[in-house]
Protein backbone atom coordinates (compact mmCIF):
# COMPACT_ATOMS: atom_id res chain seq x y z
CA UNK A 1 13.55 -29.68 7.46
CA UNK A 2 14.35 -28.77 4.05
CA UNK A 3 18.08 -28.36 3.18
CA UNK A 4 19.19 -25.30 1.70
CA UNK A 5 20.66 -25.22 -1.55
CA UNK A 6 24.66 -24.39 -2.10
CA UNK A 7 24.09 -20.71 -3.30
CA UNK A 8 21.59 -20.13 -0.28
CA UNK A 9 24.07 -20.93 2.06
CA UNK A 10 25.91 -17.86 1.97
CA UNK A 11 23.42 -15.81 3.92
CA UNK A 12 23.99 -18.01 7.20
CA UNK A 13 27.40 -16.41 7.99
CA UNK A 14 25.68 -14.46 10.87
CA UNK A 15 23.63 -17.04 12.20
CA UNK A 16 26.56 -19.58 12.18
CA UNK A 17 28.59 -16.77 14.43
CA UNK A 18 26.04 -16.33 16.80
CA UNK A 19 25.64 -20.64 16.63
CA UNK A 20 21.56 -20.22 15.65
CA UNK A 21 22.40 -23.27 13.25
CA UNK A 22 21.63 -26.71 14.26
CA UNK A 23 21.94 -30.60 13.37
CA UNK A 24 22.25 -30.54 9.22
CA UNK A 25 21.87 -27.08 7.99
CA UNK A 26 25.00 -26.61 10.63
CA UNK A 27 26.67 -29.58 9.49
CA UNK A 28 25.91 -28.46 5.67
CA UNK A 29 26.81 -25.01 6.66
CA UNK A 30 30.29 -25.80 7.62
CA UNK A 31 30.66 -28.09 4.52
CA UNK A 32 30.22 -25.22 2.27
CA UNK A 33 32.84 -23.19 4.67
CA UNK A 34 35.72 -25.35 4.23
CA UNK A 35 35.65 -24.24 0.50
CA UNK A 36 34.21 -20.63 0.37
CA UNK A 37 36.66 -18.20 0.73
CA UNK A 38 33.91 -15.37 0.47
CA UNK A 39 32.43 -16.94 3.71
CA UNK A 40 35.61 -17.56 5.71
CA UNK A 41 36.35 -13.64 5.74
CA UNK A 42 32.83 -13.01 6.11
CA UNK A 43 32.70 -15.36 9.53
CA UNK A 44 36.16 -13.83 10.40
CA UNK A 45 35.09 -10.54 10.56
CA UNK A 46 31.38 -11.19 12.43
CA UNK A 47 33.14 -13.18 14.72
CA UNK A 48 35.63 -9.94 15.44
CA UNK A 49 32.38 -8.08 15.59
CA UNK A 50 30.73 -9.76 17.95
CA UNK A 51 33.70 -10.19 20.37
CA UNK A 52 34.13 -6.26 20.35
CA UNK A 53 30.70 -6.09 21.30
CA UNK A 54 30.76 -8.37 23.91
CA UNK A 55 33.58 -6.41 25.56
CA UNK A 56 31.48 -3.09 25.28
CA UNK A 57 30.18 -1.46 27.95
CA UNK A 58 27.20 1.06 28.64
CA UNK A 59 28.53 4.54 30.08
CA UNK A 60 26.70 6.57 32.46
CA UNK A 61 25.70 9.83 30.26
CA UNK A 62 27.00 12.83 31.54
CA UNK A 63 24.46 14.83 33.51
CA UNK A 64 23.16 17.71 31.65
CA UNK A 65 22.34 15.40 28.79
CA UNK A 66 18.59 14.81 29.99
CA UNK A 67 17.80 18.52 30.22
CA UNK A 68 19.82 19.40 26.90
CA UNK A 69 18.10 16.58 24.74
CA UNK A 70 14.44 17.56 26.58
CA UNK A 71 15.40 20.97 25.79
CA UNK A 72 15.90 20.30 22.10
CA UNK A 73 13.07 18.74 21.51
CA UNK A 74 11.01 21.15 23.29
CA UNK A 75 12.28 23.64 20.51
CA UNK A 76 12.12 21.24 17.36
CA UNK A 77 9.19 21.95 15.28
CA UNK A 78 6.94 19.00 15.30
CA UNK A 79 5.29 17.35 12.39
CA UNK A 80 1.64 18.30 11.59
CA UNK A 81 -0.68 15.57 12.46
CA UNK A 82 -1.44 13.07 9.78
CA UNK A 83 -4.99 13.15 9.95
CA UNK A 84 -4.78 16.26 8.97
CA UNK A 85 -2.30 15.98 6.01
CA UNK A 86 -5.24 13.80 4.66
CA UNK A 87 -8.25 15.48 4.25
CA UNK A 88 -11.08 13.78 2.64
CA UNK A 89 -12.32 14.27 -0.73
CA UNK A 90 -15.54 15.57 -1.11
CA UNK A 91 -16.67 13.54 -4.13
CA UNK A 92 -19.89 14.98 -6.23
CA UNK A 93 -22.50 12.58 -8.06
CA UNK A 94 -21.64 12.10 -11.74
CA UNK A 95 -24.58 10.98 -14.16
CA UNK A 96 -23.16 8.26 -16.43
CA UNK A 97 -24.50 8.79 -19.92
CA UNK A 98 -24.79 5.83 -22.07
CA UNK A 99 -22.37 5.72 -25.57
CA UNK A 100 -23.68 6.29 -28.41
């Protein structure tokens, strides 16, 4: 595996969170960490993230929802199809004349 070089290691805050680095890109990773203060807040505030997330919950929608959202789109105008945004070209025969 090919190490990544020092200014490339700033895009693997989120994948350090969510611990998707292994062996030495981790152990580079983590290296680079101890002395980027850019990264530290970055890492602070995924980790944050992703522990409010954990902690979320899915809510049962309330029960007219269905019929209001159906009804909604039954009344949105649609898009035409594309097919017939395209039509094709009719293209004619052109005689090419040699220059003179």
């Amino acid at each position: 595996m090919k190490l990544m070089r020092d200014g490339d290691l700033h895009v693997l805050t989120g994948s350090y969170v969510l611990d998707a680095l292994a062996g030495p890109e981790r152990r580079s990773f983590e290296r680079h960490l101890a002395h980027c203060a850019s990264c530290q807040a970055e890492v602070r505030g995924l980790r944050e993230t992703a522990a409010r997330l954990a902690m979320a919950r899915a809510l049962r929608p309330p029960p007219g929802l269905r019929a209001q959202v159906l009804a909604a789109a039954d009344r949105t105008r649609q898009l035409p199809q594309a097919a017939a945004l395209h039509q094709p070209r009719q293209w004619s025969r052109v005689r090419a004349t040699p220059a003179r």
